[in-house]
N, C-alpha and C. Protein backbone atom coordinates (compact mmCIF):
# COMPACT_ATOMS: atom_id res chain seq x y z
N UNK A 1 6.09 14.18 -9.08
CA UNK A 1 4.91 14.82 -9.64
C UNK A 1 5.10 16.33 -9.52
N UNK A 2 4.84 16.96 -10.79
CA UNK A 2 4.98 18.15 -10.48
C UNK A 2 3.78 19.06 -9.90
N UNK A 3 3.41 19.91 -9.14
CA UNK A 3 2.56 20.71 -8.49
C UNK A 3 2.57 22.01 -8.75
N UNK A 4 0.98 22.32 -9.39
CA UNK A 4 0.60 23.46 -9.47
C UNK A 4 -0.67 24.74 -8.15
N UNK A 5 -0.38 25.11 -8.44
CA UNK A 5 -1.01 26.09 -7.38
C UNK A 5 -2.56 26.71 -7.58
N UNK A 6 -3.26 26.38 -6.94
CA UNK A 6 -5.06 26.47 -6.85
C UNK A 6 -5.49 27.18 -5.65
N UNK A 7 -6.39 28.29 -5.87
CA UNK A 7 -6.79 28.99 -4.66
C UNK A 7 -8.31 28.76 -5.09
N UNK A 8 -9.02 27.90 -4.30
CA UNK A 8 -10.48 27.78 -4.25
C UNK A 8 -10.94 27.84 -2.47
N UNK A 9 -12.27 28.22 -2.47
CA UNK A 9 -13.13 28.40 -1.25
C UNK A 9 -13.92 27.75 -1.28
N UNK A 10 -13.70 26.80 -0.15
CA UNK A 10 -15.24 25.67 0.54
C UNK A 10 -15.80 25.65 1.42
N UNK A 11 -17.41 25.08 1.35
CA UNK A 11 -17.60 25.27 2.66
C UNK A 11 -17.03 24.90 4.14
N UNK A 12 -17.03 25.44 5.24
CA UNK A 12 -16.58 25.29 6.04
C UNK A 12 -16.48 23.98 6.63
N UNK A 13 -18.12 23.52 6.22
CA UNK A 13 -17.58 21.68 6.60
C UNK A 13 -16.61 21.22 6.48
N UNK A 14 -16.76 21.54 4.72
CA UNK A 14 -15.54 20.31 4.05
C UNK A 14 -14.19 20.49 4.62
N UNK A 15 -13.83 22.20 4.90
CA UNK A 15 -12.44 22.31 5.80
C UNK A 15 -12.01 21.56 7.38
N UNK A 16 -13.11 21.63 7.88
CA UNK A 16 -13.31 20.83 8.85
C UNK A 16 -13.22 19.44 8.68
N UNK A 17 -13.90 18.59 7.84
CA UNK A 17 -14.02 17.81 7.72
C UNK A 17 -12.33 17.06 6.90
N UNK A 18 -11.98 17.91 6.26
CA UNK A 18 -10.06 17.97 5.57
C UNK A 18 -9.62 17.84 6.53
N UNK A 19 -9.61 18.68 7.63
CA UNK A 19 -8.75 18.83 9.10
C UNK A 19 -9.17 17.40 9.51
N UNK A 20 -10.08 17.56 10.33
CA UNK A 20 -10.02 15.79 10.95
C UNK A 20 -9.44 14.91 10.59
N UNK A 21 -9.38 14.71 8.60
CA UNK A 21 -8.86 13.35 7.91
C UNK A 21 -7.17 13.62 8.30
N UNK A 22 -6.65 14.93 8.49
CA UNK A 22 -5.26 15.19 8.34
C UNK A 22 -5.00 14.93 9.28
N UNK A 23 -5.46 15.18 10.27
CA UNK A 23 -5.34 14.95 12.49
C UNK A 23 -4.69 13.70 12.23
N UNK A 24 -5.72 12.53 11.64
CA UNK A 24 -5.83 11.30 11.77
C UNK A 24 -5.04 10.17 10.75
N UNK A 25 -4.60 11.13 9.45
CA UNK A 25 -3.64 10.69 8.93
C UNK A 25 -1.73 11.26 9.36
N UNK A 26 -2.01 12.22 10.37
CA UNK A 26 -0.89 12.84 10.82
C UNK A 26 -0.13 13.56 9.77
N UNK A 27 -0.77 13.90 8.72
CA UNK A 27 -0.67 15.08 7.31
C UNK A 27 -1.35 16.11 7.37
N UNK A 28 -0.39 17.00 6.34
CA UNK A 28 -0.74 18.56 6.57
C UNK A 28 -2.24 18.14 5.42
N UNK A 29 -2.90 19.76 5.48
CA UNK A 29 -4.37 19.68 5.16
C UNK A 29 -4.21 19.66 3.59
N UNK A 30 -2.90 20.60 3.22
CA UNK A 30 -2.67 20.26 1.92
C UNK A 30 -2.37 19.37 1.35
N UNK A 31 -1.53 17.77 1.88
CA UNK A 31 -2.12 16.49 1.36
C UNK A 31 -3.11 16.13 1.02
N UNK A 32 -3.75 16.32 2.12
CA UNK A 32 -5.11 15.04 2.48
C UNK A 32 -5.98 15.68 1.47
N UNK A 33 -6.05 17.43 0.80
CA UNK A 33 -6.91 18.19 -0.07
C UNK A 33 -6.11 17.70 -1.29
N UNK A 34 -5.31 17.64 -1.77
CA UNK A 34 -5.04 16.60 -2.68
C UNK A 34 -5.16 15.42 -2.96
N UNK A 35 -4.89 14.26 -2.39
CA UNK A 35 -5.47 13.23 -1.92
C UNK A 35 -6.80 12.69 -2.07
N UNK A 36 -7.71 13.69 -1.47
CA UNK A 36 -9.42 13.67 -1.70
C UNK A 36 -9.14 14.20 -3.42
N UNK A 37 -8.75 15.17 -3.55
CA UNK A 37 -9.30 15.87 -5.45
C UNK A 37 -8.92 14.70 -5.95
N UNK A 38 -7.57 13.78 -6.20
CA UNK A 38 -7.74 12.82 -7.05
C UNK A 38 -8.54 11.36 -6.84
N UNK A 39 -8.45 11.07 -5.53
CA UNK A 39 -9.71 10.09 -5.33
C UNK A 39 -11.54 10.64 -6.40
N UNK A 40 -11.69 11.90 -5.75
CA UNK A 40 -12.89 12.95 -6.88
C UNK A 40 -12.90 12.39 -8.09
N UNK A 41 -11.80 12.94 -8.53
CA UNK A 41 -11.80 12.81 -10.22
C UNK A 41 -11.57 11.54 -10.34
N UNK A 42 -10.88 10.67 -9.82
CA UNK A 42 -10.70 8.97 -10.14
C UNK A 42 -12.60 8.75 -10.57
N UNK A 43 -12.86 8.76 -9.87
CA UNK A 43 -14.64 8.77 -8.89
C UNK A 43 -14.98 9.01 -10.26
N UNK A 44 -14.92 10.23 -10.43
CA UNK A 44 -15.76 10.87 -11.89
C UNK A 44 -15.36 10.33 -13.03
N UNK A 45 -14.23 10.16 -13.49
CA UNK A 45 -13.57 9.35 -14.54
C UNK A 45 -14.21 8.04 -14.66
N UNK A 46 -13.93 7.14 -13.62
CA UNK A 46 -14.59 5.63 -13.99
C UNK A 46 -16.85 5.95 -14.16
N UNK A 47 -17.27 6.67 -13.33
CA UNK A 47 -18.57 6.41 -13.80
C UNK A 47 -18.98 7.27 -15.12
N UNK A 48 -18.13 8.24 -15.55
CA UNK A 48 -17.80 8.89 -17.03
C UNK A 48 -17.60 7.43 -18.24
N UNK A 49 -17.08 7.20 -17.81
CA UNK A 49 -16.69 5.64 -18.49
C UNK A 49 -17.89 4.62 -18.50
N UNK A 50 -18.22 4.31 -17.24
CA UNK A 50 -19.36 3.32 -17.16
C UNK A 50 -20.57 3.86 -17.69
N UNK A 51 -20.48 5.08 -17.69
CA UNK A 51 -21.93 5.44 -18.58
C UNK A 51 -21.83 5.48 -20.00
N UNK A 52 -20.58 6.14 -20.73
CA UNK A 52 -20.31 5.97 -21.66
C UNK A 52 -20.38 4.31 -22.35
N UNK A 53 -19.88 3.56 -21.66
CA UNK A 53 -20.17 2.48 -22.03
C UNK A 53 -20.99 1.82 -21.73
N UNK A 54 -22.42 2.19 -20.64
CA UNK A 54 -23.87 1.90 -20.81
C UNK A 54 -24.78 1.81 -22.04
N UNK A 55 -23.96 3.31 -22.35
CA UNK A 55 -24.45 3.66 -23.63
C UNK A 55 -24.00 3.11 -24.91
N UNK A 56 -23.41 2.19 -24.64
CA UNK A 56 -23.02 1.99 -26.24
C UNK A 56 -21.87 2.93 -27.21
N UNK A 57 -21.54 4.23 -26.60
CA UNK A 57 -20.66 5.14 -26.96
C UNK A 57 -19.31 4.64 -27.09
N UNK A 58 -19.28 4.01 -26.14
CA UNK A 58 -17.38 3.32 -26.06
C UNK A 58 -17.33 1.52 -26.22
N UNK A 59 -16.56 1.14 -26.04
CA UNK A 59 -16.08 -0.74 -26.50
C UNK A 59 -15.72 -0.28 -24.78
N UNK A 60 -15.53 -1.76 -24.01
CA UNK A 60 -15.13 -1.83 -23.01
C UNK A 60 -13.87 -1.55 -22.84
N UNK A 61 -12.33 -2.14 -23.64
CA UNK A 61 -11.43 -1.40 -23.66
C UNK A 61 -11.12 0.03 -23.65
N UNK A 62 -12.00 0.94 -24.84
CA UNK A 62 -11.54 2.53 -24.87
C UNK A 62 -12.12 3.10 -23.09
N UNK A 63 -13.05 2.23 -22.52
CA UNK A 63 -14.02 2.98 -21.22
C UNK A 63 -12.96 2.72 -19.69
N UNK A 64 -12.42 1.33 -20.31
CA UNK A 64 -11.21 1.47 -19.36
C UNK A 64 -10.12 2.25 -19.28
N UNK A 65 -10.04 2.65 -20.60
CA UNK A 65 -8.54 3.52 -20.45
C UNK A 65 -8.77 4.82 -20.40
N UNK A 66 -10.26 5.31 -21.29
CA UNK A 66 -10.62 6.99 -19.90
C UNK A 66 -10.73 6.63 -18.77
N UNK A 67 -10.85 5.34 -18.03
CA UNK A 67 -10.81 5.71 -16.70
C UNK A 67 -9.84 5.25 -16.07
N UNK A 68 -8.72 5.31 -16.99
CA UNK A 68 -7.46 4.83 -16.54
C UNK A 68 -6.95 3.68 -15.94
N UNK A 69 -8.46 2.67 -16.03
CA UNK A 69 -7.85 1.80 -15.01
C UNK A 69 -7.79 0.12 -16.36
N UNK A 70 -7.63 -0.97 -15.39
CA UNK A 70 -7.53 -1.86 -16.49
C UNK A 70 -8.89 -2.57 -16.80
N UNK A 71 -8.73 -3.41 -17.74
CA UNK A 71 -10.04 -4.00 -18.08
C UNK A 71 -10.56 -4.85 -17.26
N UNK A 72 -9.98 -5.72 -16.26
CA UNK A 72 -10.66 -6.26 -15.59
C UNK A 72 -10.91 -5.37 -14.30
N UNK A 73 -10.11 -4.29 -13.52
CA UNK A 73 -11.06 -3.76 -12.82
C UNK A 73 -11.93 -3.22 -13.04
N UNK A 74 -12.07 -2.55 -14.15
CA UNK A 74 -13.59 -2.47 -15.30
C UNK A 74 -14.76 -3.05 -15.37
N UNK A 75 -14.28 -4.25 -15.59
CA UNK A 75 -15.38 -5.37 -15.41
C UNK A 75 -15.70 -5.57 -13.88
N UNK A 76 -14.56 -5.94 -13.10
CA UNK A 76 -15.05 -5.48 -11.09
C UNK A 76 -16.20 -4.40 -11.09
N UNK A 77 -15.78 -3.59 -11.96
CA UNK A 77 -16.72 -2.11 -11.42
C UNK A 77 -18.23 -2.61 -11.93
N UNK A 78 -17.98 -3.20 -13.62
CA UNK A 78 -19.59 -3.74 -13.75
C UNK A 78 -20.17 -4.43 -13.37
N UNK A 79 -19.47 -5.49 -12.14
CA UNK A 79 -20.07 -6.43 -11.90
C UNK A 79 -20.62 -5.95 -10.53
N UNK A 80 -19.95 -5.14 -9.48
CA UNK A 80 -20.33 -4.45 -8.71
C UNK A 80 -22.03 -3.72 -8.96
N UNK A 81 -21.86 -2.86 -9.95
CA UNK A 81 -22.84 -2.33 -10.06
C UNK A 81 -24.12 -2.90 -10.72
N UNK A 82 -23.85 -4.42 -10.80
CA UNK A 82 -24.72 -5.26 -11.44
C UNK A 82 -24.89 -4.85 -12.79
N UNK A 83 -24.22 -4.33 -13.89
CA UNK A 83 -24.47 -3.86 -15.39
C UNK A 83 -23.86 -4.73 -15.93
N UNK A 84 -24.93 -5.43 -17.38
CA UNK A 84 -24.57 -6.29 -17.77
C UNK A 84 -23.74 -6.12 -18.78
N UNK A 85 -23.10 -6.98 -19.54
CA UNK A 85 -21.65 -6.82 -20.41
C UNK A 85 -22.48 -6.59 -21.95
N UNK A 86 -21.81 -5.31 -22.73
CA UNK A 86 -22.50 -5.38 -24.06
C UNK A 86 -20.79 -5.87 -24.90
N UNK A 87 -21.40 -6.93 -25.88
CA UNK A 87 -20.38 -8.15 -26.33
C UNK A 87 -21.17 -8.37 -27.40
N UNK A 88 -20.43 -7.83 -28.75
CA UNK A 88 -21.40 -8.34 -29.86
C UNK A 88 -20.35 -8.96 -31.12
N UNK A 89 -20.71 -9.10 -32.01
CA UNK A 89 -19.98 -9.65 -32.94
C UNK A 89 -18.75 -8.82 -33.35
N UNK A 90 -18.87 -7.71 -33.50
CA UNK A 90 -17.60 -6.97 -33.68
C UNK A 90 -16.30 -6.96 -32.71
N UNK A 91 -17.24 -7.00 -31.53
CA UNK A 91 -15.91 -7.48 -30.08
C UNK A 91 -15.29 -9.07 -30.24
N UNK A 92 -15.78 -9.84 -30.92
CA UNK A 92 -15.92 -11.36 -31.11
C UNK A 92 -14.92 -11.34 -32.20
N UNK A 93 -15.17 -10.40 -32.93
CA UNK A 93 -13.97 -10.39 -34.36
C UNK A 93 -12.78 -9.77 -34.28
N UNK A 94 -12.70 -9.07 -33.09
CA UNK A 94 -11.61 -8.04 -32.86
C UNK A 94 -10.78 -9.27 -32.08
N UNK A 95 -11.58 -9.61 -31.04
CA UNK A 95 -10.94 -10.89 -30.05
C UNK A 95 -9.98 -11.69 -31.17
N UNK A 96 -10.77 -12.54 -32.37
CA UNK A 96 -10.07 -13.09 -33.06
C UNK A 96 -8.67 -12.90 -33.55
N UNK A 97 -9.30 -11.50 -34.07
CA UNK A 97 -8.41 -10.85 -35.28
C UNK A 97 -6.67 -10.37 -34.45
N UNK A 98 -6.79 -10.47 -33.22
CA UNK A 98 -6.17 -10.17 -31.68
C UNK A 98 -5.33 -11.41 -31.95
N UNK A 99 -6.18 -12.30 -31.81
CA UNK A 99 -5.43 -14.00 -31.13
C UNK A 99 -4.96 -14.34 -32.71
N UNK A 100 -5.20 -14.05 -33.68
CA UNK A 100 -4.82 -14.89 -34.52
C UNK A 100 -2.97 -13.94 -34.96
C-alpha cells in the first residue's frame, strides 16, 4: 500500500486514547491512527450505502459495492439493523434475465 502524508490536530483525548490502543496492541501510534481512519471510513461507507438504499436511491447490489463489501454482508448489515429488504419486480427480472 502506498502511503501518503497528513498533518491534522486532535483533541487530546483521542491522542491519548490512540496511545493506549498502541500500548496494547504493541504498535507505534501511527498504525493504530491509521488503522482507526480506515475502520472510520469503512463505518461511513457502509451506513452511506444503507441509507442510500433506505432510500430507494441504489439496488442492493450498487449499495454493496460503495461500501465495498459483498452482498450478503450487506444483507448481515440489514438484518442487524432490522431494515427491511426493498425487492420489486425489476430486481425479480434482473434475477431472471441473470439466471437465464
Amino acid at each position: 500500500m502506498k502511503l501518503g502524508r497528513v498533518s491534522l490536530t486532535v483533541p487530546k483525548e483521542l491522542l491519548e486514547k490512540s496511545e493506549k490502543i498502541a500500548k496494547e496492541k504493541l504498535e507505534d501510534r501511527s498504525t493504530v491512527m491509521r488503522e482507526l481512519l480506515a475502520l472510520g471510513l469503512k463505518h461511513y461507507m457502509i451506513g452511506k450505502a444503507v441509507e442510500k438504499y433506505s432510500e430507494g436511491r441504489v439496488s442492493m447490489e450498487k449499495a454493496a459495492e460503495l461500501a465495498d463489501i459483498s452482498i450478503w454482508k450487506f444483507l448481515d448489515i440489514l438484518k442487524e439493523k432490522k431494515m427491511p429488504l426493498r425487492y420489486d419486480l425489476e430486481d425479480i427480472k434482473r434475477e431472471i434475465e441473470d439466471a437465464a
